[in-house]
Protein backbone atom coordinates (compact mmCIF):
# COMPACT_ATOMS: atom_id res chain seq x y z
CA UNK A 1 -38.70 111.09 121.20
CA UNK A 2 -40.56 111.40 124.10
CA UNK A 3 -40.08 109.91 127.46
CA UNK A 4 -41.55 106.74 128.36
CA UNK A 5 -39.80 104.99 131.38
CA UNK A 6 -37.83 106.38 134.29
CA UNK A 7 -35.61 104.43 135.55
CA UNK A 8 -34.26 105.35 139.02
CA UNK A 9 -31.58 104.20 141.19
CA UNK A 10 -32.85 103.93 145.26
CA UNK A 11 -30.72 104.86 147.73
CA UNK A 12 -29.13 108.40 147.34
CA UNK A 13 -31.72 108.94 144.07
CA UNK A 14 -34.87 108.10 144.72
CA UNK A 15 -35.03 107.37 148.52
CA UNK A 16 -34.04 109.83 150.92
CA UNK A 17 -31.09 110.19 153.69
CA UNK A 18 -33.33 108.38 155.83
CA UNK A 19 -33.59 105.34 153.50
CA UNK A 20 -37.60 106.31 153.10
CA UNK A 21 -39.27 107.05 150.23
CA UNK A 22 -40.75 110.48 150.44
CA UNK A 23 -45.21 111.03 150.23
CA UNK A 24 -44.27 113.34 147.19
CA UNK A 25 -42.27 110.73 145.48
CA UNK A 26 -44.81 107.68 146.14
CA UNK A 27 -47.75 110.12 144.81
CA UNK A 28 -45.84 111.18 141.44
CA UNK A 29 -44.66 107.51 140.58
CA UNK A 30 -48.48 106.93 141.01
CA UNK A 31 -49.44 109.64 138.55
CA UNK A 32 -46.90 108.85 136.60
CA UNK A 33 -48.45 105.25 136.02
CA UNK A 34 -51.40 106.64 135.61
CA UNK A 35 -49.70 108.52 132.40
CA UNK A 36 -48.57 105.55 131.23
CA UNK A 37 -45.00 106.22 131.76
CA UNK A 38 -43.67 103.29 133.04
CA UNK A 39 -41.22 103.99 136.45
CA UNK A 40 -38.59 100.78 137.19
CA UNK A 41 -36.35 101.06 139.89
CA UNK A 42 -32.55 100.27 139.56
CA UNK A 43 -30.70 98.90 142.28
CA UNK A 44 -27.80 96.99 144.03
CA UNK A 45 -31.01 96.14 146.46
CA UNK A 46 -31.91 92.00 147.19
CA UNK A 47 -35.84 91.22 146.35
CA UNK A 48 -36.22 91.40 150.58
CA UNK A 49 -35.58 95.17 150.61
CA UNK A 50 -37.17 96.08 147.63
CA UNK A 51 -40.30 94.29 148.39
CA UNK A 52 -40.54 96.42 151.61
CA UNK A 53 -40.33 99.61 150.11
CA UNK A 54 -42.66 98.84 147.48
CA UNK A 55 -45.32 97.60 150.18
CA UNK A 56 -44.43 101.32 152.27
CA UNK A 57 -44.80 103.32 149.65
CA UNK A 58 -47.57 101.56 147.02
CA UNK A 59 -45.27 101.24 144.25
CA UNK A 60 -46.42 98.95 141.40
CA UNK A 61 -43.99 98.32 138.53
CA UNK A 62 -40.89 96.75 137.77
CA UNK A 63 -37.34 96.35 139.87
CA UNK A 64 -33.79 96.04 138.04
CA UNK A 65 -32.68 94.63 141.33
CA UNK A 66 -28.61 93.04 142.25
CA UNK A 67 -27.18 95.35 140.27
CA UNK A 68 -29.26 94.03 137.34
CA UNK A 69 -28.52 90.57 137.76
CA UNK A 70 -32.26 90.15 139.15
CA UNK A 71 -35.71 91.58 137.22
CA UNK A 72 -38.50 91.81 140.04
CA UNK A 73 -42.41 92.13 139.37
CA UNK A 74 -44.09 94.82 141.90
CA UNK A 75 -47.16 94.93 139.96
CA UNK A 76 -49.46 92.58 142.21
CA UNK A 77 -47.67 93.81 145.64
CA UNK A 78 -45.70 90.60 145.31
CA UNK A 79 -41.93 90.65 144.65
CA UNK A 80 -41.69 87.63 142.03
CA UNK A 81 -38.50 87.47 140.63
CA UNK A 82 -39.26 86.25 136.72
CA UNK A 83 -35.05 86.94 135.43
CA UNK A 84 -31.89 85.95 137.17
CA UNK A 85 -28.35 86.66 135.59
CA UNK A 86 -26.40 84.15 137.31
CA UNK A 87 -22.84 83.83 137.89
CA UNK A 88 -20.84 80.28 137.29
CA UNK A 89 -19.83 78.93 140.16
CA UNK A 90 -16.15 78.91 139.70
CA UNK A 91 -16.44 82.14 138.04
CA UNK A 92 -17.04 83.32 141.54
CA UNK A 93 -14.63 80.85 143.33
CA UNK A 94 -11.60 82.20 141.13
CA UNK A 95 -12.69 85.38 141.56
CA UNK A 96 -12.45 85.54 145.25
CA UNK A 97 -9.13 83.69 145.25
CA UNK A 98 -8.19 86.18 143.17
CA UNK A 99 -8.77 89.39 144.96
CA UNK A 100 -8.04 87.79 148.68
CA UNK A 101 -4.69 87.08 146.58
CA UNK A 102 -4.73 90.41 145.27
CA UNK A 103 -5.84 91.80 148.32
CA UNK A 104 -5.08 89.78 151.33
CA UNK A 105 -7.53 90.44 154.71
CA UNK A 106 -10.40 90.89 151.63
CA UNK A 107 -13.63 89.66 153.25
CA UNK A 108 -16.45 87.83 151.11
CA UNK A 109 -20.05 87.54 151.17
CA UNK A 110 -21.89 85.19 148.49
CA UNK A 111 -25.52 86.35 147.44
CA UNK A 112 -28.30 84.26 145.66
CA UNK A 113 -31.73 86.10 143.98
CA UNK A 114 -33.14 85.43 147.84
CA UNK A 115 -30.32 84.06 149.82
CA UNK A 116 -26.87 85.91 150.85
CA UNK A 117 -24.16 83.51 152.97
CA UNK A 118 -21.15 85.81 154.56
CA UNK A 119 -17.97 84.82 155.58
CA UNK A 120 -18.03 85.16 159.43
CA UNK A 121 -15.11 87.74 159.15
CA UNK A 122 -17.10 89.31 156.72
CA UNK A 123 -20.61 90.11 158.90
CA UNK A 124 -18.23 90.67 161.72
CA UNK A 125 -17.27 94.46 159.57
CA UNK A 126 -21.12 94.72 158.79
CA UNK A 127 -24.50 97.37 159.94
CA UNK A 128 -27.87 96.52 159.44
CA UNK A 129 -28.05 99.40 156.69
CA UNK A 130 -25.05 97.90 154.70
CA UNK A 131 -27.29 95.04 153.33
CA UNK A 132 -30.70 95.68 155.48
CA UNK A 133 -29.87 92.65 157.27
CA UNK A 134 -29.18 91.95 160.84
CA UNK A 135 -25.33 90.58 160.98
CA UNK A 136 -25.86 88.54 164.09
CA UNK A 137 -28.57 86.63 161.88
CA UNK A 138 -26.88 86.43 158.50
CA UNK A 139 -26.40 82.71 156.93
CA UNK A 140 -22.92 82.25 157.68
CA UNK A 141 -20.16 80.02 155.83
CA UNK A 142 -16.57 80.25 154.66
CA UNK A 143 -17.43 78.18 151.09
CA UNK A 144 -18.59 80.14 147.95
CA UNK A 145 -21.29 78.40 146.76
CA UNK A 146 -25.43 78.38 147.08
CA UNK A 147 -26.30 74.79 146.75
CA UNK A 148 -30.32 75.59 145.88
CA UNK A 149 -29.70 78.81 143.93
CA UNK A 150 -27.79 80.61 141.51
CA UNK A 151 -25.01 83.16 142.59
CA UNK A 152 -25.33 86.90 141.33
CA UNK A 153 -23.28 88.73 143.26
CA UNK A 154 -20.20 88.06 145.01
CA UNK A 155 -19.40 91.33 147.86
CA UNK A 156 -16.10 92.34 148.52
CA UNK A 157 -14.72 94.32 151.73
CA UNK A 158 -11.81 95.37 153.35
CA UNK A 159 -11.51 97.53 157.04
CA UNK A 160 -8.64 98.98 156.00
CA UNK A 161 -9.13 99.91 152.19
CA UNK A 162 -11.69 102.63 151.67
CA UNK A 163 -14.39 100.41 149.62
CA UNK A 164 -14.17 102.93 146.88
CA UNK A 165 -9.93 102.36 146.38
CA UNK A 166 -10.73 98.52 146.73
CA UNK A 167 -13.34 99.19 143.75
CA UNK A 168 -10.79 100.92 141.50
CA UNK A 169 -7.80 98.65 141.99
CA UNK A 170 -9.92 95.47 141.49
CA UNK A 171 -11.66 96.65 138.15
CA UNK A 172 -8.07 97.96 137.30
CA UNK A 173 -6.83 94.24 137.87
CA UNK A 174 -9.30 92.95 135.63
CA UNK A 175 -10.63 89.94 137.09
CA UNK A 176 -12.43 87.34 134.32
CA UNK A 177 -15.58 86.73 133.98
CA UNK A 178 -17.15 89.37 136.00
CA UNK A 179 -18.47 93.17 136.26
CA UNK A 180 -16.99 94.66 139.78
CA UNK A 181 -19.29 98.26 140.51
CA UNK A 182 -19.30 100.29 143.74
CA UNK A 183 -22.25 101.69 144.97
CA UNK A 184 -20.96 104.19 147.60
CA UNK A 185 -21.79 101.16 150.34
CA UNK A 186 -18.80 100.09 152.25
CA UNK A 187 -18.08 97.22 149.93
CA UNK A 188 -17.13 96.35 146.37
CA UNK A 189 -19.55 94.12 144.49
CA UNK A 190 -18.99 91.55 141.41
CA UNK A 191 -21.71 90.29 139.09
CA UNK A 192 -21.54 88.01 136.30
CA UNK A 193 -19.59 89.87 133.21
CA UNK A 194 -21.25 92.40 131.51
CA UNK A 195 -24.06 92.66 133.62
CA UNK A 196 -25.21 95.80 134.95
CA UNK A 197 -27.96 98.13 135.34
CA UNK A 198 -28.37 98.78 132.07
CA UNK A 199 -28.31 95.45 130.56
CA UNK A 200 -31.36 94.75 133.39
CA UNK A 201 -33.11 97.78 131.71
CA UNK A 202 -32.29 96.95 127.89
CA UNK A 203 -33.95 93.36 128.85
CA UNK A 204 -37.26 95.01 130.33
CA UNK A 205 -37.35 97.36 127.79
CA UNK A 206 -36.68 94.91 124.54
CA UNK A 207 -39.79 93.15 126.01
CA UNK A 208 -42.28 96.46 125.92
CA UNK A 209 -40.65 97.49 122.86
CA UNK A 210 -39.52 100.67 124.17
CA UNK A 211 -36.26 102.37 122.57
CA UNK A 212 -33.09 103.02 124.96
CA UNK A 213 -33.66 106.80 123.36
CA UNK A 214 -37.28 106.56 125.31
CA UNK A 215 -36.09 106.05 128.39
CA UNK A 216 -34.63 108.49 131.14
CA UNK A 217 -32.21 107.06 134.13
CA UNK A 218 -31.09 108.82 137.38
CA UNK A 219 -28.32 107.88 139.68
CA UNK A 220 -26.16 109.08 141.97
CA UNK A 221 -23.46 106.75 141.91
CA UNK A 222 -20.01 104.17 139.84
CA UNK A 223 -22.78 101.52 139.61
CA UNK A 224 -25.15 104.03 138.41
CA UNK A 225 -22.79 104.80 134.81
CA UNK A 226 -23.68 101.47 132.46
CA UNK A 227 -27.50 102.60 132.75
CA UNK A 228 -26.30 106.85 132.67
CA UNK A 229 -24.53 105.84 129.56
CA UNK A 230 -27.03 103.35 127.83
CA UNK A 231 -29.97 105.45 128.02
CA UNK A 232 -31.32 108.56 126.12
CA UNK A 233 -31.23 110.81 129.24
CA UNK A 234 -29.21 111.11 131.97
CA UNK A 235 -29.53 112.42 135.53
CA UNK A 236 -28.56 112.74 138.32
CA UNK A 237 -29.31 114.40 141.71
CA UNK A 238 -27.42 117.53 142.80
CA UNK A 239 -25.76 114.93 145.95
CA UNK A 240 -24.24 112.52 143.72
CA UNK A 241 -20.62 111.21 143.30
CA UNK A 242 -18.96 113.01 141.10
CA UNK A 243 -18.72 109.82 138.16
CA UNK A 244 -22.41 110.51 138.31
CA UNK A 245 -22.64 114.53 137.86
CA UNK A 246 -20.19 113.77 135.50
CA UNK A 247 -22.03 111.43 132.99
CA UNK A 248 -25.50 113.30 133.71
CA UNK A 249 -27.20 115.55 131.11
CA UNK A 250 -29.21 117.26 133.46
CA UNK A 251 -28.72 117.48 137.34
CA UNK A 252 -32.34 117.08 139.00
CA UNK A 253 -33.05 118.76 143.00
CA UNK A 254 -31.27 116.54 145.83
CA UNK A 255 -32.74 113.35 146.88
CA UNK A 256 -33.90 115.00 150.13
CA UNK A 257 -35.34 117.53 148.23
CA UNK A 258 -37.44 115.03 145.72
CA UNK A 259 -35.46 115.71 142.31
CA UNK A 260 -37.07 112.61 140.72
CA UNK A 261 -40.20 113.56 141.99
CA UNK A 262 -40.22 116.75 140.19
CA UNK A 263 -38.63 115.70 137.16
CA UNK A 264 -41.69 112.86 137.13
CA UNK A 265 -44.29 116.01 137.99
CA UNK A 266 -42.76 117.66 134.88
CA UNK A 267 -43.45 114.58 132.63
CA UNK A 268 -47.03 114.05 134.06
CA UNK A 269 -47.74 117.62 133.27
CA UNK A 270 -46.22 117.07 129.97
CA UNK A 271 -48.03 114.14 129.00
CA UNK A 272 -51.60 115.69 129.83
């Protein structure tokens, strides 16, 4: 079959070491639309940052956003979240007793489809660029709860566990009732169980009756895999984690050198 949605992780895949989406890349989603192959990004991003990269670079289409747990809709230059995946409450309550237990000093941040409330000790460890939010200005509490939304994510971090170990050691515990990924950020993040990128795609794409065997994903990273593994075609750009290069079927140019805009230039051409 042929080809008839990319879907691409953001930062390290699409976007380049500068966070920016290139003029190359913005210009062959565009065509690429025009082609009527449908482009959907897939990210750990909240609907705040995603929004502002669509408005930057023109995109139109659809975001797998929270690690999946969120389905955004670019088309009108609005980001209007239509799908949330929500986590139970005291799914995410045991969850974090469990890993502070686990993992005592663990830090916790609680994030909603728009809001995200950190421990204090928590946005004391954090950069803007970890979560494109100021720290001195993030909603702050010690409780895990939203009391006017659901939760979708619950982030994880330690200073002195490399996030990546901290990853590894809590999926190997096996905590119930959720889906812990890494995304190569400085923390470990848990979503509700069994949701992932590529459940956010599968929904999307059981709604345009499009076949997983249609559809070709690129990422560079652990939280990348579910959507790798679900879809017909794999890549992955020549600076991703090795999990990634791993699982890919083809590796595409480096993300500073536009791999998924090429590989969308190729299906444009291809298409006609």
């Amino acid at each position: 079959m042929s080809i008839r949605l990319l879907a691409t992780d953001l930062d390290g895949t699409l976007l380049t070491s500068r966070r920016t989406i290139s003029e190359r890349s913005a210009a062959a989603m565009a065509a690429a639309a025009t082609a009527g192959i449908r482009v959907v990004w897939a990210t750990a991003r909240a609907q705040h940052s995603v929004r502002n990269l669509a408005v930057d670079s023109g995109f139109r289409g659809y975001a797998v956003a929270a690690n999946g747990a969120v389905l955004i809709d670019l088309t009108d230059g609005e980001a209007t979240i239509f799908d949330v995946q929500a986590m139970a409450p005291d799914v995410a309550g045991t969850a974090i007793e469990q890993v502070r237990t686990l993992f005592p000093g663990t830090v916790f941040a609680v994030v909603g489809p728009t809001r995200f409330i950190a421990d204090p000790a928590y946005a004391a460890l954090c950069v803007y660029a970890d979560h494109h939010r100021d720290p001195l200005t993030m909603e702050m509490s010690d409780t895990a709860s939203l009391d006017d939304e659901p939760i979708v994510k619950v982030v994880a971090r330690q200073a002195y566990i490399p996030s990546v170990d901290l990853f590894r050691q809590v999926a190997q515990a096996g905590i119930p009732g959720v889906t812990p990924t890494h995304s190569g950020a400085p923390y470990v993040e848990m979503a509700a169980e069994g949701v992932s990128k590529a459940s956010g795609l599968a929904r999307l794409c059981d709604a345009w009756d499009i076949d997983p065997t249609e559809v070709a994903a690129c990422g560079d990273a652990i939280n990348d895999l579910p959507m790798l593994e679900w879809a017909g075609l794999a890549l992955c750009p020549a600076n991703g984690s090795p999990d990634a290069l791993a699982a890919a079927d083809h590796i595409l140019a480096t993300n500073d050198d536009d791999g998924v805009a090429r590989y969308l230039e190729v299906l444009v051409d291809a298409a006609g």
